[in-house]
C-alpha atoms as a PDB file:
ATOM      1  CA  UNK A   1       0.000   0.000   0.000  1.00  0.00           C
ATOM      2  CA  UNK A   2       1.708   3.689  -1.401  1.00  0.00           C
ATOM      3  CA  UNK A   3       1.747   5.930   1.872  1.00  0.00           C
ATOM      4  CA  UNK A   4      -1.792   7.718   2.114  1.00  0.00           C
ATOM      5  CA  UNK A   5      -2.684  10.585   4.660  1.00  0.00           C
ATOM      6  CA  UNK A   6      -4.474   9.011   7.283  1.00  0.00           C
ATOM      7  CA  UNK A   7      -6.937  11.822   9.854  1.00  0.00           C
ATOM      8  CA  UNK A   8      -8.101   9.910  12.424  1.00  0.00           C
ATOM      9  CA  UNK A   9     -10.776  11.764  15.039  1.00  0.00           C
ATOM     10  CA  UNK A  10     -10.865   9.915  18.309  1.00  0.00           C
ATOM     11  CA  UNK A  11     -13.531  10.457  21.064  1.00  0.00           C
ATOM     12  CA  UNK A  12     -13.911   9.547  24.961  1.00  0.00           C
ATOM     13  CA  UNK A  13     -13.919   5.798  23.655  1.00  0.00           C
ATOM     14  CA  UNK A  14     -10.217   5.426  23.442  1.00  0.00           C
ATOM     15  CA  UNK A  15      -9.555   6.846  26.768  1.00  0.00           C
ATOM     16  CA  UNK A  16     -12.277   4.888  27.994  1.00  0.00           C
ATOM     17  CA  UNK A  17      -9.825   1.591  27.565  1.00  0.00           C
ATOM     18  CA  UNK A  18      -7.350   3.791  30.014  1.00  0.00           C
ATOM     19  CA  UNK A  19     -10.005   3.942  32.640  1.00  0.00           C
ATOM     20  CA  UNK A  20     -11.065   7.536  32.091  1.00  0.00           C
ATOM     21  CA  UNK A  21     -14.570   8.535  32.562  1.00  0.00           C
ATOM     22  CA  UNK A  22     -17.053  10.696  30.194  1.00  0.00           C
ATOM     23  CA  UNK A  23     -20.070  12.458  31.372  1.00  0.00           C
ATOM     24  CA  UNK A  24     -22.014  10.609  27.966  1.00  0.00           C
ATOM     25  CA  UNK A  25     -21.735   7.445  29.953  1.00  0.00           C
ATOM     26  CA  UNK A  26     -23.934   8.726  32.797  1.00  0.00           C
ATOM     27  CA  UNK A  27     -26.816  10.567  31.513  1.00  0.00           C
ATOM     28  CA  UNK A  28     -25.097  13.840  31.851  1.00  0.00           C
ATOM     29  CA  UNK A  29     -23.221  13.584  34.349  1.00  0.00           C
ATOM     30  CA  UNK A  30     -19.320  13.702  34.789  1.00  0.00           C
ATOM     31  CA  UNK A  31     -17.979  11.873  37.929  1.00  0.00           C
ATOM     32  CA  UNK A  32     -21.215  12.691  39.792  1.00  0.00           C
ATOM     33  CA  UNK A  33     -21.044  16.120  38.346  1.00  0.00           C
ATOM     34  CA  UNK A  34     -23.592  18.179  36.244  1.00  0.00           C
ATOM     35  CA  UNK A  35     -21.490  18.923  33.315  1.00  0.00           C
ATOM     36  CA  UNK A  36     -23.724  22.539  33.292  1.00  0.00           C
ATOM     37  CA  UNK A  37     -21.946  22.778  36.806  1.00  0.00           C
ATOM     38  CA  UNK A  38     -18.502  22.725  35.705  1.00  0.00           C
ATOM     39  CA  UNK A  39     -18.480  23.023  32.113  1.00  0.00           C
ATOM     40  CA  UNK A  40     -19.817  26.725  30.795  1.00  0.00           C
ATOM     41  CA  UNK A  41     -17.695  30.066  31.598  1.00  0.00           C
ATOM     42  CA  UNK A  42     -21.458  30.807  33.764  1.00  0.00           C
ATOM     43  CA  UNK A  43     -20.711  27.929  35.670  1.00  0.00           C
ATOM     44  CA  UNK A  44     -16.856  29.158  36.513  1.00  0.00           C
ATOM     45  CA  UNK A  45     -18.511  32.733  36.863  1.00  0.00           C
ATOM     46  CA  UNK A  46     -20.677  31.255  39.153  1.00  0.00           C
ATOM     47  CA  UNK A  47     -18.690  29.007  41.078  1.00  0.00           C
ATOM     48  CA  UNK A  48     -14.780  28.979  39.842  1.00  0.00           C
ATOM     49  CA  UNK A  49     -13.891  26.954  43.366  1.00  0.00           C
ATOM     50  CA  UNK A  50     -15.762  24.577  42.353  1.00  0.00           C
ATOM     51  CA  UNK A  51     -14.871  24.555  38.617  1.00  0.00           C
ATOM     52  CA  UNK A  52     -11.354  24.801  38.953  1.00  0.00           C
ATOM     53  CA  UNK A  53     -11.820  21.647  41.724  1.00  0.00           C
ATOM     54  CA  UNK A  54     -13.478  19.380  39.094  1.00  0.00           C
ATOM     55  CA  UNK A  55     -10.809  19.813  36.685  1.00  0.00           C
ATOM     56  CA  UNK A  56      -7.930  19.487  39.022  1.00  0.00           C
ATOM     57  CA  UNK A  57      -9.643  15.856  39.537  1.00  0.00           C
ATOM     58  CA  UNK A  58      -9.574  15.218  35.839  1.00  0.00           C
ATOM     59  CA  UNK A  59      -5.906  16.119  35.412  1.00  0.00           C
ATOM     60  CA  UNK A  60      -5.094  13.250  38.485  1.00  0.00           C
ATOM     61  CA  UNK A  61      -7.336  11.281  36.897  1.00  0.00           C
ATOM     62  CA  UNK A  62      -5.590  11.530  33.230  1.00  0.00           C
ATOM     63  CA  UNK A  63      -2.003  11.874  34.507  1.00  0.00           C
ATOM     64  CA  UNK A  64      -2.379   8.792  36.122  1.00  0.00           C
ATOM     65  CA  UNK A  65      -3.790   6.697  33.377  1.00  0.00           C
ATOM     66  CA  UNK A  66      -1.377   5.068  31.130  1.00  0.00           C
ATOM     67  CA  UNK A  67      -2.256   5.124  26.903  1.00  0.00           C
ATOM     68  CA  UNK A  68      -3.849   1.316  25.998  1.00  0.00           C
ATOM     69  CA  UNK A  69      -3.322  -0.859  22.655  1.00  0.00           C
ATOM     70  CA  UNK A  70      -5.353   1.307  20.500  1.00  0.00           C
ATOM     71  CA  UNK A  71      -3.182   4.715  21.204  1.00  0.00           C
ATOM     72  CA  UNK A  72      -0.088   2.621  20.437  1.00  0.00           C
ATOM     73  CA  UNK A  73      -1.464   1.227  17.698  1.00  0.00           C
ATOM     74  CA  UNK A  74      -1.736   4.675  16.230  1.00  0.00           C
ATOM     75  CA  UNK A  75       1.336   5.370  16.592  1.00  0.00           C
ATOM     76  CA  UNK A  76       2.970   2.423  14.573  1.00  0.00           C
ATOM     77  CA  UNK A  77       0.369   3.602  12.213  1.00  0.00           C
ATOM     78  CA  UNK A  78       3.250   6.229  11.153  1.00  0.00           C
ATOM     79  CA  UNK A  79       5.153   3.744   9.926  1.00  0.00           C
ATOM     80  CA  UNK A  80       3.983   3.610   6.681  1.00  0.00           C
ATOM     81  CA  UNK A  81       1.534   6.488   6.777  1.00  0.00           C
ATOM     82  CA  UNK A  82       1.037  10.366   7.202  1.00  0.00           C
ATOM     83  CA  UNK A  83      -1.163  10.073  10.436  1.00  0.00           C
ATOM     84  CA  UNK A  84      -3.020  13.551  12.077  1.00  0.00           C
ATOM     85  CA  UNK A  85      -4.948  12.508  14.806  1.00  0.00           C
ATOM     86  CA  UNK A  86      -7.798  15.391  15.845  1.00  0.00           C
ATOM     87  CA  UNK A  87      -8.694  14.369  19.241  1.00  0.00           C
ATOM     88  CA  UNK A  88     -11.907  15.676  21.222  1.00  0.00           C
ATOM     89  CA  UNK A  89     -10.143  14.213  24.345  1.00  0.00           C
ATOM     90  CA  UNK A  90      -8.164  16.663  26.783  1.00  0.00           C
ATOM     91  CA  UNK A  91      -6.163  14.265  28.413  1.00  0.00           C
ATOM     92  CA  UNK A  92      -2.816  13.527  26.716  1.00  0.00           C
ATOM     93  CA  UNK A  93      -2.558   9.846  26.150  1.00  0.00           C
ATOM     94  CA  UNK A  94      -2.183  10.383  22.604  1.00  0.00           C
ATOM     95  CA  UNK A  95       1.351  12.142  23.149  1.00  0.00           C
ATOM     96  CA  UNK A  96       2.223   9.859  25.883  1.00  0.00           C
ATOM     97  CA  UNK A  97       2.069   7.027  23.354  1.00  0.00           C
ATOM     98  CA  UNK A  98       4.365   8.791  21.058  1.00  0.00           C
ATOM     99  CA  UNK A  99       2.077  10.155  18.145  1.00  0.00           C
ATOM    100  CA  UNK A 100       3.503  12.840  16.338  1.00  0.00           C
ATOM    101  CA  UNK A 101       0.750  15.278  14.358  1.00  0.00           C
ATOM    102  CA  UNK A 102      -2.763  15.735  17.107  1.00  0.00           C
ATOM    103  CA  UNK A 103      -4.493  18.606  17.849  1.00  0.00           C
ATOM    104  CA  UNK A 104      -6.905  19.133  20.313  1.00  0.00           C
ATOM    105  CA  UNK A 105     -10.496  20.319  19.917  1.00  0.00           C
ATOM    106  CA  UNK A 106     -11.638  20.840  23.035  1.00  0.00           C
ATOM    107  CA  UNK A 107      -8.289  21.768  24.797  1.00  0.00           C
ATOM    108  CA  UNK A 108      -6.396  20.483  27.380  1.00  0.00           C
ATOM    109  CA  UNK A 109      -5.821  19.254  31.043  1.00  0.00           C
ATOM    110  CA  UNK A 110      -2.429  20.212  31.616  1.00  0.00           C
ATOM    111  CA  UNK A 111      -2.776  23.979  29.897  1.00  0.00           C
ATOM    112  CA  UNK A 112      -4.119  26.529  31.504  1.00  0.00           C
ATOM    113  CA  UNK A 113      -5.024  30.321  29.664  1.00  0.00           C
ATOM    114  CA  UNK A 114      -6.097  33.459  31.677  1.00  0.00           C
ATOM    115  CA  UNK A 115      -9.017  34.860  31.400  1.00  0.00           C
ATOM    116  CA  UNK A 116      -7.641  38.434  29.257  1.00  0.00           C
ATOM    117  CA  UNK A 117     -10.573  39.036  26.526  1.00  0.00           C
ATOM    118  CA  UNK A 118      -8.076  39.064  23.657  1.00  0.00           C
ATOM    119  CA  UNK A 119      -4.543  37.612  24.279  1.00  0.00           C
ATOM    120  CA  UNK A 120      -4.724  35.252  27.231  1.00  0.00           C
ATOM    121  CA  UNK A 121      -1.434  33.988  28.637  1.00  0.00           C
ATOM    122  CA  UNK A 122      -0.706  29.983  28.337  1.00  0.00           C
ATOM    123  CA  UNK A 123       0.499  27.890  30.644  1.00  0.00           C
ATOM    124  CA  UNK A 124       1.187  23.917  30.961  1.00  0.00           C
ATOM    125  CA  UNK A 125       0.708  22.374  34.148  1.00  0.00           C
ATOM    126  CA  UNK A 126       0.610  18.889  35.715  1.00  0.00           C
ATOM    127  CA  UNK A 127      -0.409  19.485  39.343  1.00  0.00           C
ATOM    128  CA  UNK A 128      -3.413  21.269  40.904  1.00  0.00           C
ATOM    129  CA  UNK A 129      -4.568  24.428  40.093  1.00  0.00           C
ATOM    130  CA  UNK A 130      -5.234  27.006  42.684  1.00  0.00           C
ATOM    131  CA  UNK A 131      -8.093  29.459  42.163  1.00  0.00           C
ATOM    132  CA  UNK A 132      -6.706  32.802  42.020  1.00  0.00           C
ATOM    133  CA  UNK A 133      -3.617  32.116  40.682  1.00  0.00           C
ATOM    134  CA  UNK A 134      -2.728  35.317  38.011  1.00  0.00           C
ATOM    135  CA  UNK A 135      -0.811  35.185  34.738  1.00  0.00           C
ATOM    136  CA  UNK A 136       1.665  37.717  34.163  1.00  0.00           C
ATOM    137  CA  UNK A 137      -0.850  39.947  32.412  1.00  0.00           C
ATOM    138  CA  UNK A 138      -2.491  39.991  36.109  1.00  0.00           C
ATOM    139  CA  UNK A 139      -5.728  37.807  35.291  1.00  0.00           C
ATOM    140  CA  UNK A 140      -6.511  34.974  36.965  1.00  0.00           C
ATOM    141  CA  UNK A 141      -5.536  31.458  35.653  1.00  0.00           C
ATOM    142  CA  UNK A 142      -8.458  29.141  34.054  1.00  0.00           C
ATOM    143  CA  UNK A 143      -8.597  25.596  32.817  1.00  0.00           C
ATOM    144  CA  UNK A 144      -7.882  25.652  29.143  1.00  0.00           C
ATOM    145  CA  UNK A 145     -10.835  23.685  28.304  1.00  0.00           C
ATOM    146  CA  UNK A 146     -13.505  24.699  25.427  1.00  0.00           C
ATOM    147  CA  UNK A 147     -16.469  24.789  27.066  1.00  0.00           C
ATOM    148  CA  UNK A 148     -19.970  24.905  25.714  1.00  0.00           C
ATOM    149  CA  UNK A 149     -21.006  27.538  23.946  1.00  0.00           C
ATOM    150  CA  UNK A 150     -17.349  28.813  24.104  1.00  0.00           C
ATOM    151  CA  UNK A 151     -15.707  28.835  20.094  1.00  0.00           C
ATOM    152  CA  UNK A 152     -13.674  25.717  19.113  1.00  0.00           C
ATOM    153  CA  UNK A 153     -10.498  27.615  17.952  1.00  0.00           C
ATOM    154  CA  UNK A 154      -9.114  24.341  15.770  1.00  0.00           C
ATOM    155  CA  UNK A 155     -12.160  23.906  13.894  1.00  0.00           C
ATOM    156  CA  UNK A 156     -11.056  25.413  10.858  1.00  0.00           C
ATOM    157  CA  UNK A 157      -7.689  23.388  11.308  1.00  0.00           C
ATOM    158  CA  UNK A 158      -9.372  20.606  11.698  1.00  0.00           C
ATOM    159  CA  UNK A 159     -11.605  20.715   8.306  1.00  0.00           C
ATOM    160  CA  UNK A 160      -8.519  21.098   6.624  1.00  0.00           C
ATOM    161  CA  UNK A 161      -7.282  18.388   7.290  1.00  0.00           C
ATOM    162  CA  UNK A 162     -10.142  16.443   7.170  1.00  0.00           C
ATOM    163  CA  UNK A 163     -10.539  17.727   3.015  1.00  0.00           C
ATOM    164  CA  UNK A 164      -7.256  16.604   2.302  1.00  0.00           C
ATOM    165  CA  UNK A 165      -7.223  12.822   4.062  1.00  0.00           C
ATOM    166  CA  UNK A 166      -7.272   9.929   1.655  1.00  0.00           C
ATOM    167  CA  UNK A 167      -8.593   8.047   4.855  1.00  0.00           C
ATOM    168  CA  UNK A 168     -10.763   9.568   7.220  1.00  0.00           C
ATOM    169  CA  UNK A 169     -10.949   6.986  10.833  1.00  0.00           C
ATOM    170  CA  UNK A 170     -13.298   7.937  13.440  1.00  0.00           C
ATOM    171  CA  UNK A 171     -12.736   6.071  16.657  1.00  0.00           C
ATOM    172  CA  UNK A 172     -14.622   5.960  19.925  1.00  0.00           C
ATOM    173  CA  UNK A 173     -16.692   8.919  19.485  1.00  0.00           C
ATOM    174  CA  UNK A 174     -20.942   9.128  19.560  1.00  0.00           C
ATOM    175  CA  UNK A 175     -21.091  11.685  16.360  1.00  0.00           C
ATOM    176  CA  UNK A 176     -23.198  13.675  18.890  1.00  0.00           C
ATOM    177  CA  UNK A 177     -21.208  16.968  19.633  1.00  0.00           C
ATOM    178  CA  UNK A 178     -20.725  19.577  17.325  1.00  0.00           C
ATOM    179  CA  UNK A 179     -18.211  21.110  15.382  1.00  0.00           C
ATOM    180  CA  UNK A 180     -16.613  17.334  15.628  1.00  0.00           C
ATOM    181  CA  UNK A 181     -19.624  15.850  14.060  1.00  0.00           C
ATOM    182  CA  UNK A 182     -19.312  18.078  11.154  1.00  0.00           C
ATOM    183  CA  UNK A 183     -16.136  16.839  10.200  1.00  0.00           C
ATOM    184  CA  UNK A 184     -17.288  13.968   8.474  1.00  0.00           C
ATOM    185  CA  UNK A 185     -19.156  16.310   5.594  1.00  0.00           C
ATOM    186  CA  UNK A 186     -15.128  17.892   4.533  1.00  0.00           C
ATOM    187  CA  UNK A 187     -14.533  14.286   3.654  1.00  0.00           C
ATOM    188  CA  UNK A 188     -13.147  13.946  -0.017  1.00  0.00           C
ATOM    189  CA  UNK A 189     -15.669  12.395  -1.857  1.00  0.00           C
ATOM    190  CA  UNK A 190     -13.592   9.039  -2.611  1.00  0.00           C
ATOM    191  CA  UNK A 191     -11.828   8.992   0.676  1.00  0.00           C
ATOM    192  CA  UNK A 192     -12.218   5.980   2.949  1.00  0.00           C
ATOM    193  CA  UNK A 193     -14.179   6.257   6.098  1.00  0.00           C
ATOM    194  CA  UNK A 194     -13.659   3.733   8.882  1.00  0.00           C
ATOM    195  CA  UNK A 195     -15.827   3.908  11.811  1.00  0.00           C
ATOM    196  CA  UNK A 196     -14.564   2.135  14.997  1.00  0.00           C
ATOM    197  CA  UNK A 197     -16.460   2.069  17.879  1.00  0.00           C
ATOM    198  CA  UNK A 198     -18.389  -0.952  20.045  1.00  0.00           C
ATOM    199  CA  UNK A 199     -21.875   1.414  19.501  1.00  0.00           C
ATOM    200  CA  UNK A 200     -22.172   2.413  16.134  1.00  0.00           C
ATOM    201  CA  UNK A 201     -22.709   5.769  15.803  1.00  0.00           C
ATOM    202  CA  UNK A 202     -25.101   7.389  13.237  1.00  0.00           C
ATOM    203  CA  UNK A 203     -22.771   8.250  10.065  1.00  0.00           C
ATOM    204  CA  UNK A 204     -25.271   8.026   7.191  1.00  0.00           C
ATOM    205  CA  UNK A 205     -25.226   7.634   3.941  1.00  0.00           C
ATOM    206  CA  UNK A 206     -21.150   8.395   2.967  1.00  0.00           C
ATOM    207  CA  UNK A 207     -19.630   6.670   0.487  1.00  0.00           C
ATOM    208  CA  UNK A 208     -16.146   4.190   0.639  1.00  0.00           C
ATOM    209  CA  UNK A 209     -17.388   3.548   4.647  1.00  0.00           C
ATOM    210  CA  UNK A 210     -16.427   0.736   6.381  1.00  0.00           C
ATOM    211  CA  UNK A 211     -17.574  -0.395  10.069  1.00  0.00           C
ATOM    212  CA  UNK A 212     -15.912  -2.188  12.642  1.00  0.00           C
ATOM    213  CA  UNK A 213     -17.949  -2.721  15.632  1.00  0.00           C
ATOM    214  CA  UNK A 214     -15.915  -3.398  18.525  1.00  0.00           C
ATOM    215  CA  UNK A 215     -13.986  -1.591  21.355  1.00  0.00           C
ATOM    216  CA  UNK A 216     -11.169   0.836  20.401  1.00  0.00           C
ATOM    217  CA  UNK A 217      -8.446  -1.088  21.468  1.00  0.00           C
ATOM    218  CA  UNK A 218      -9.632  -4.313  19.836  1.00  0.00           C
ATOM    219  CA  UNK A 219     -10.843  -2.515  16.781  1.00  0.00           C
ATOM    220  CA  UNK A 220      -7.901  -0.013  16.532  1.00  0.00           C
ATOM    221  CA  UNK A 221      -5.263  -2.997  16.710  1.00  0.00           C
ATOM    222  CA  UNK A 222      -6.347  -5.133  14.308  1.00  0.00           C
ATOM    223  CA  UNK A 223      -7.256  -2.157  11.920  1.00  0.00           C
ATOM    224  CA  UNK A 224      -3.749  -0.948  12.279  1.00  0.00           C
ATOM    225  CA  UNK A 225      -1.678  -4.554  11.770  1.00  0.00           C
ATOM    226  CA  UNK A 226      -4.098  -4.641   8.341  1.00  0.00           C
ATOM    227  CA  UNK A 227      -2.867  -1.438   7.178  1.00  0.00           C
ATOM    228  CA  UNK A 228       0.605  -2.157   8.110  1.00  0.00           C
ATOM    229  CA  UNK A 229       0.915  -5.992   6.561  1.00  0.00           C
ATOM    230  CA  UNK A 230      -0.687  -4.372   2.847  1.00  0.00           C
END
């Protein structure tokens, strides 16, 4: 098989495998949290203790997972192939298995952004965040999460590289959140489209799509050694 360029969006389904929760799973709810609670800049207005608390949890949570088969499958996937994985995930399992080309929708645990209108300052961080902590522009410190009804700065990004994939592999992700769910409609017309998830999600009618119901890590794997032994 020549090399192709491979986009591969993954959702909470791959992470899943690592032992890390979604709020999806539980009815709206994210580790016994409303996800209105601690996901909306109204919520962190509202209550930023208990917002910046929530995702000081995740970031334990994530740091302490370790990436499973299908995130290392992914990266042998580079092998033999251009491979840009757009994740919706903000933990970084993807970069802890060694992938080289992924960019985040939704942002990520271990950055944090103040909260200047314009020009926030970035930061990465691994432990806990304290409320109140200022940048150097003298705002306060926030997660650097997209939350709803916040923009999703990589979109446009992200439909680039979508239009230009000769294979387009979504993995582990319900299809139900948008701009992510959009992405399938900048496929190239003859571009492959390989779904892998153990629950289907709605895709409908594209054309060159192939399913493969089963959990990431069993799905991914086995995907990935086919593409590799062509």
């Amino acid at each position: 098989m020549s090399r192709k360029k491979i986009v591969i969006l993954t959702g909470a389904g791959i992470s899943a495998e690592s032992g890390i929760k979604t709020f999806r799973d539980s009815d709206g709810l994210w580790e016994n949290y409303n996800v209105m609670d601690v996901a909306t800049i109204e919520a962190y207005e509202r209550n930023p203790e208990l917002v910046v608390k929530f995702y000081n949890e995740r970031r334990r949570q994530a740091n302490a997972a370790q990436p499973n088969a299908a995130h290392l499958a992914l990266k042998e996937l580079e092998q033999q192939h251009d491979v840009h994985i757009i994740t919706q995930n903000v933990d970084d399992l993807h970069e802890r298995a060694g992938s080289s080309n992924i960019l985040h929708l939704h942002g990520r645990l271990n950055s944090i952004r103040t909260l200047h209108p314009t020009k926030p300052h970035y930061a990465e961080i691994t432990a806990d965040l304290v409320h109140g902590t200022k940048g150097p522009d003298g705002y306060d410190f926030r997660p650097d999460i997209v939350w709803f009804g916040e923009d999703v700065p990589n979109k446009f990004r992200a439909e680039q590289l979508v239009s230009s994939a000769d294979i387009l592999a979504v993995i582990g992700t319900s299809l139900q959140v948008y701009p992510a769910a959009g992405l399938l409609y900048a496929k190239p017309y003859d571009a492959e489209l390989v779904v892998i998830d153990k629950r289907i999600p709605g895709v409908g009618s594209f054309s060159n799509t192939r399913i493969i119901e089963a959990a990431a890590t069993e799905g991914v794997s086995a995907w990935v050694k086919e593409l590799l032994d062509r």
